[in-house]
Protein backbone atom coordinates (compact mmCIF):
# COMPACT_ATOMS: atom_id res chain seq x y z
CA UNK A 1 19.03 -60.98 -23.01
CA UNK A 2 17.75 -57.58 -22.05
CA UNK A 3 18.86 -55.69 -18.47
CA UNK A 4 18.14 -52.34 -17.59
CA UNK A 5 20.42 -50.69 -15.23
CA UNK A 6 19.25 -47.90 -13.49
CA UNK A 7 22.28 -45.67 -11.84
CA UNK A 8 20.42 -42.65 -11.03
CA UNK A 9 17.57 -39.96 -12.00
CA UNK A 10 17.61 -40.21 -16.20
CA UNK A 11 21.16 -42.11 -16.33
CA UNK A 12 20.63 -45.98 -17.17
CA UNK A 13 22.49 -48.62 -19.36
CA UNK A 14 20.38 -50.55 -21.53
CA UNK A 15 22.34 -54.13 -21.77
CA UNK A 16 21.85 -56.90 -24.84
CA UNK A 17 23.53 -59.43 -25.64
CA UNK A 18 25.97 -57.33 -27.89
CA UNK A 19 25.78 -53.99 -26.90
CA UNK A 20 25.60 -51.38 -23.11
CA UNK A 21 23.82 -48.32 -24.50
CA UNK A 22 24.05 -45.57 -21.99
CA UNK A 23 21.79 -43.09 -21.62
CA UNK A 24 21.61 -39.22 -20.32
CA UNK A 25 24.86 -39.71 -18.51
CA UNK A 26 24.94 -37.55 -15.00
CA UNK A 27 28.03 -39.03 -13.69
CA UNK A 28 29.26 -35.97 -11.19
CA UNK A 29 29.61 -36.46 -7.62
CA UNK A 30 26.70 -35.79 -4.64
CA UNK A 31 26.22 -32.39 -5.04
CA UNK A 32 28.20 -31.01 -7.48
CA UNK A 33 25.57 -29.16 -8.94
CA UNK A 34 23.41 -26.55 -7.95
CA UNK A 35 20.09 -26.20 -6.48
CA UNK A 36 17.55 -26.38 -9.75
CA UNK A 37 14.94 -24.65 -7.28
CA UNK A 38 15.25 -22.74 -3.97
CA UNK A 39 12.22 -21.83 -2.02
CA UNK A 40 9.18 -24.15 -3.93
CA UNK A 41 11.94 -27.43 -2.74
CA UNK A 42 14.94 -27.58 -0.36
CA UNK A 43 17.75 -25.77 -2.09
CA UNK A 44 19.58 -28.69 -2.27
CA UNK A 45 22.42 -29.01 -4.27
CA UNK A 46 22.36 -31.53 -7.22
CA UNK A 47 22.60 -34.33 -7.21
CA UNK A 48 21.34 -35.01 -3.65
CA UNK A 49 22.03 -38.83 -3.56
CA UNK A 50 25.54 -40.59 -4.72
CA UNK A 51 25.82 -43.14 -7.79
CA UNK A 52 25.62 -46.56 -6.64
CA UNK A 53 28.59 -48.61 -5.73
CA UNK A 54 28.11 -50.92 -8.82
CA UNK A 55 28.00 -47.73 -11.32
CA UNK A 56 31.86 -48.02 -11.98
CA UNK A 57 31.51 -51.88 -12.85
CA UNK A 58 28.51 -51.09 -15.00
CA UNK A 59 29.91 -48.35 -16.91
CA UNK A 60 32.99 -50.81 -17.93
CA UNK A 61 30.42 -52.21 -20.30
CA UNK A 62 29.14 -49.25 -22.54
CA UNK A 63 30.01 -49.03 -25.79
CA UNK A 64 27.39 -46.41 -27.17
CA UNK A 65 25.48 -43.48 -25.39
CA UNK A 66 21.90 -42.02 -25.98
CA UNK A 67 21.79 -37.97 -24.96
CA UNK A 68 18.00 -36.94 -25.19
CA UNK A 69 18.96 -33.39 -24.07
CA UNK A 70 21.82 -30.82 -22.83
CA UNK A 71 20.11 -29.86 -19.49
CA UNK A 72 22.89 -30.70 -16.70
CA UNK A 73 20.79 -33.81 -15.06
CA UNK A 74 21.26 -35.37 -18.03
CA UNK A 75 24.24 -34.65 -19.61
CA UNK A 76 27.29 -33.08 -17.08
CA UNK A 77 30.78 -32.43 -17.21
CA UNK A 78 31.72 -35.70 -16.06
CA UNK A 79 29.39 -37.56 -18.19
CA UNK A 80 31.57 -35.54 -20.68
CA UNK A 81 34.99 -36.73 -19.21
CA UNK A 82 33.68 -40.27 -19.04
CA UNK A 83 32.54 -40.24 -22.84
CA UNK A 84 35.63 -38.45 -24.36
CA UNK A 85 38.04 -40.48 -22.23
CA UNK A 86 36.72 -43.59 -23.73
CA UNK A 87 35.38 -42.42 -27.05
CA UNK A 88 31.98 -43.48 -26.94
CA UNK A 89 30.19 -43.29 -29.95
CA UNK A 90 27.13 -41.00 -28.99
CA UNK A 91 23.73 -40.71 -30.99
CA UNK A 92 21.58 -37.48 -29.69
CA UNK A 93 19.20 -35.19 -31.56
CA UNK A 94 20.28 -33.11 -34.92
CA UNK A 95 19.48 -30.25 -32.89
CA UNK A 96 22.12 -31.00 -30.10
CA UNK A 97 24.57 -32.11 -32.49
CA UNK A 98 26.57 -28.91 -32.76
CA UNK A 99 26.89 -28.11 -28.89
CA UNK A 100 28.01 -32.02 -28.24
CA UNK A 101 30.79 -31.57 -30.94
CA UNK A 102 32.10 -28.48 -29.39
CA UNK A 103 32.46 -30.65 -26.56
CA UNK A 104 34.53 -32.90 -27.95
CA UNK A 105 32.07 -35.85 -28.16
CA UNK A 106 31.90 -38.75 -30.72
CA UNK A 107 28.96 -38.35 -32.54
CA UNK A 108 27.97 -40.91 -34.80
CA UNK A 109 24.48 -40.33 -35.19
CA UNK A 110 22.44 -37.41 -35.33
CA UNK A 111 18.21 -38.06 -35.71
CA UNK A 112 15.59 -35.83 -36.74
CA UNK A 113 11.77 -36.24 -35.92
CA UNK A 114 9.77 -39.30 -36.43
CA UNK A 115 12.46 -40.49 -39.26
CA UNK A 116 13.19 -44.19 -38.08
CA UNK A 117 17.48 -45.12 -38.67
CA UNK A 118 19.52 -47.69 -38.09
CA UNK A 119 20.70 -48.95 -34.96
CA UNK A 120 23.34 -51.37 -33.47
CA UNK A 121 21.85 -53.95 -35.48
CA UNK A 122 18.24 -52.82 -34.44
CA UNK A 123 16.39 -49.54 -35.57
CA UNK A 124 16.20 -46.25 -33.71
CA UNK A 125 13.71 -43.25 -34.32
CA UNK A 126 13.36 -39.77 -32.45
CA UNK A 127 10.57 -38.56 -30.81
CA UNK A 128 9.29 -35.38 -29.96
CA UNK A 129 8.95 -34.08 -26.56
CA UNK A 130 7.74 -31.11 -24.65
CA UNK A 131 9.62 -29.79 -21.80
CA UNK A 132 6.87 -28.22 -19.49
CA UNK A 133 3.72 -27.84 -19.68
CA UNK A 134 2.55 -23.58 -21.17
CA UNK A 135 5.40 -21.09 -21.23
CA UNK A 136 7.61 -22.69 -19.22
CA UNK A 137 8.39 -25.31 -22.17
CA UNK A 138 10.30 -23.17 -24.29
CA UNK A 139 13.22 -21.54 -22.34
CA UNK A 140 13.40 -25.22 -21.65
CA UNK A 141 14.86 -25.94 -25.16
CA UNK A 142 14.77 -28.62 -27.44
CA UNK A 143 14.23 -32.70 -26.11
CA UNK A 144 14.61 -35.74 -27.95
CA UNK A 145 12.63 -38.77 -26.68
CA UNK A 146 13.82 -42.03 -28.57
CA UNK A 147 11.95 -45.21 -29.47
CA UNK A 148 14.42 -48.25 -29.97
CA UNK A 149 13.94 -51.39 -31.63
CA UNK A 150 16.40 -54.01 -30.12
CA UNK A 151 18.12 -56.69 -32.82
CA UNK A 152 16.31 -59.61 -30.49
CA UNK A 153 13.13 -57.37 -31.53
CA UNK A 154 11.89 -56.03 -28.08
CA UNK A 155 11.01 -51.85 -28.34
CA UNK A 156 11.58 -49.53 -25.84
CA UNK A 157 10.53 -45.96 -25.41
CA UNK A 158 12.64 -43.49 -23.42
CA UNK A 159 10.10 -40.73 -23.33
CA UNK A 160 12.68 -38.29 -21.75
CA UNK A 161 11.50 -35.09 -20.17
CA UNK A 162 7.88 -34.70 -21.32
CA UNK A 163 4.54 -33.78 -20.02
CA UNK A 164 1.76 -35.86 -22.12
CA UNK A 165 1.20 -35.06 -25.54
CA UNK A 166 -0.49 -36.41 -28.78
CA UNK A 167 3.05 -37.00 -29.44
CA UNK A 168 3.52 -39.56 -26.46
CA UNK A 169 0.02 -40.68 -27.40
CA UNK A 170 1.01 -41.46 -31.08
CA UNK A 171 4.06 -43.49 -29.76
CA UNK A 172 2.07 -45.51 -27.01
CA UNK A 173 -1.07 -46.52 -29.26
CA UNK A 174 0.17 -46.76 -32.66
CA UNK A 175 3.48 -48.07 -31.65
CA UNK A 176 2.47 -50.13 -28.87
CA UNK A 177 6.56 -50.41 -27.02
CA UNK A 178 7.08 -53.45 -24.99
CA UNK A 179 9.03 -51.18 -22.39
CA UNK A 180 8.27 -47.36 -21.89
CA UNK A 181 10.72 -45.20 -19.41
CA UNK A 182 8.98 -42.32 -17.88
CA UNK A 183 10.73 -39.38 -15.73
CA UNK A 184 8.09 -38.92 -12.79
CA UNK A 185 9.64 -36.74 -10.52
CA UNK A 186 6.96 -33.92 -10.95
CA UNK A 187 10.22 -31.38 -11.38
CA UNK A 188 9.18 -27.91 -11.01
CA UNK A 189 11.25 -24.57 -10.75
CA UNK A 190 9.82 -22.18 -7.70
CA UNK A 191 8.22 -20.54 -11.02
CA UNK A 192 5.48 -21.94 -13.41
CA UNK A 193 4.03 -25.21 -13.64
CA UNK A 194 5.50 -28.59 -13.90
CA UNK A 195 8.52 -29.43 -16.35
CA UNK A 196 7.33 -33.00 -16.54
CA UNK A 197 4.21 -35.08 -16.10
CA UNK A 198 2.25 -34.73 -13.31
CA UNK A 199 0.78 -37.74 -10.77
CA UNK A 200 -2.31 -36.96 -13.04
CA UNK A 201 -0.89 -37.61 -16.55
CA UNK A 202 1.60 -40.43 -15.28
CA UNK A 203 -1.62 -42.13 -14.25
CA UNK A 204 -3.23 -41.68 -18.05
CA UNK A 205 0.17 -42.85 -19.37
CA UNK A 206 0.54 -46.20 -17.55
CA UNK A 207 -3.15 -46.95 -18.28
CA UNK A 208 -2.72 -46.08 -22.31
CA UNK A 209 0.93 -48.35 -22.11
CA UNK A 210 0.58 -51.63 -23.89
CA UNK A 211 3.76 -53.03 -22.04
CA UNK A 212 5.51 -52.33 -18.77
CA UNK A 213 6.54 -48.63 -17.23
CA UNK A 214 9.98 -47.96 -15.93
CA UNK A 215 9.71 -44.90 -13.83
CA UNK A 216 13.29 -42.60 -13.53
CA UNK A 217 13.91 -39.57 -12.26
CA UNK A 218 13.32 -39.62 -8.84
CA UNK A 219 14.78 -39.20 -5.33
CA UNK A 220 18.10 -37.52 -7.31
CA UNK A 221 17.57 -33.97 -8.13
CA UNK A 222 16.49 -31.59 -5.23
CA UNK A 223 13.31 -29.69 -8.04
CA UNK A 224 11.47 -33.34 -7.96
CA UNK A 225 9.76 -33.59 -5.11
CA UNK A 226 7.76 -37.36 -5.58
CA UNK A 227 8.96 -39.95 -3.98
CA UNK A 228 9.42 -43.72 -4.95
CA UNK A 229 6.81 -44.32 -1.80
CA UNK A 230 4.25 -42.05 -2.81
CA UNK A 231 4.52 -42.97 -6.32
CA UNK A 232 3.64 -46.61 -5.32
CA UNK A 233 1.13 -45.60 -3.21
CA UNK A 234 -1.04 -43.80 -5.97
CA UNK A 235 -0.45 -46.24 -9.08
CA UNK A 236 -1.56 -48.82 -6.17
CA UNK A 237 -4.99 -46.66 -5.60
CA UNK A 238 -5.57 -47.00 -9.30
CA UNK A 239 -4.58 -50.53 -9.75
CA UNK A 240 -1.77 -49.55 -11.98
CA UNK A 241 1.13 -50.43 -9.49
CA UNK A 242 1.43 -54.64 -11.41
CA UNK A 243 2.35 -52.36 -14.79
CA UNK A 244 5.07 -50.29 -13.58
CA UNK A 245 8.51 -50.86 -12.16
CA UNK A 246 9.69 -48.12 -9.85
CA UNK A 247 13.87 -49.28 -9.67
CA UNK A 248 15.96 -48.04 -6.71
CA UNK A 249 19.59 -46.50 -7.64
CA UNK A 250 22.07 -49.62 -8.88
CA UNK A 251 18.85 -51.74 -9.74
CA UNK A 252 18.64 -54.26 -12.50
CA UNK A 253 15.61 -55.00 -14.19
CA UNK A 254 15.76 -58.43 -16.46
CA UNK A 255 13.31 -58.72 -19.15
């Protein structure tokens, strides 16, 4: 058995047989954040939509947590409360390892680069990624995509928050996953150019994929400004739209 659960933007449980693996864990309420951009997008606060009714059943079910980065749409103070309160063993990036301690998280697992390391009875291996495509990548910090192989031997690529690299190239070509999860908001700040792919580069990604596309991180932060429609609408022009699943908030996808 594999089931994603998508809850909202980058937060998902991935669900086997033995284990609910929860990943980038935004848990606050609508709008408890602020606006990540105020004149390019509506200065929304953040989030701008609510977790889905069946979040608090899902979340029951974890038993291990995935944190790619420490930017606040990924990891916030309730997604804090909810992993300290329960204890959740957490595997993240060496680099984040420090910060997540002082927070009083239970790390278990710290990963470099493109070193491969157990996982719940599977193997697990950090990716690089870049944050933003010229300057606007490095005041972005450090990101950790991860590529997972499950114990029933399916492989899964969270990309995180990336533009298109030789990187995500390496990973999609050489290590062909069976399931690839993409943020394609098209986030951008009211300065510089995009912090993630483009409609462009999501395009060259789903073609290069070997297996299926989940696409995340839309409709929930108020700085991505594609929609689920629109994002249809263009892998559809390209004939793309049969190898990507585009999951609304709550969604299970069975594989």
């Amino acid at each position: 058995m594999l089931k994603i659960h998508h809850l909202r933007n980058a937060t998902m449980i991935i669900e086997t047989n033995d284990h609910a693996i929860l990943i980038d864990p935004m848990l606050g309420a609508k709008g408890s954040l602020p606006p990540f951009a105020f004149f390019r997008h509506k200065a929304k606060k953040n989030p701008t939509v609510h977790l889905p009714e069946n979040s608090t059943e899902l979340l029951k079910k974890v038993n291990h947590c995935l944190i790619t980065h420490l930017h606040p749409d990924h990891i916030d103070n309730e997604g804090v409360k909810f992993l300290k309160s329960r204890n959740i063993p957490v595997t993240c990036s060496i680099k984040d390892e420090k910060n997540l301690r002082k927070r009083g998280l239970n790390i278990v697992q710290s990963l470099t680069y493109w070193s491969k390391e157990p996982f719940l009875n599977g193997t697990i291996e950090g990716i690089p990624a870049k944050h933003g495509y010229g300057f606007v990548s490095k005041p972005m910090g450090n990101v950790m995509g991860f590529y997972i192989t499950l114990s029933n031997g399916k492989t899964i690529y969270l990309t995180s928050d990336t533009i298109y690299t030789n990187d995500v190239n390496k990973v999609l070509n050489e290590y062909k996953p069976d399931i690839s999860v993409l943020p394609c908001g098209e986030a951008r700040f009211d300065l510089f150019r995009h912090l993630i792919m483009t409609k462009k580069n999501i395009l060259n990604f789903v073609k290069n994929s070997p297996g299926i596309t989940v696409a995340n991180h839309l409709e929930s932060i108020n700085h991505c400004p594609l929609t689920r429609s629109q994002l249809e609408a263009t892998l559809k022009e390209h004939g793309l739209l049969k190898k990507v699943i585009i999951p609304k908030d709550g969604d299970t996808i069975s594989f």
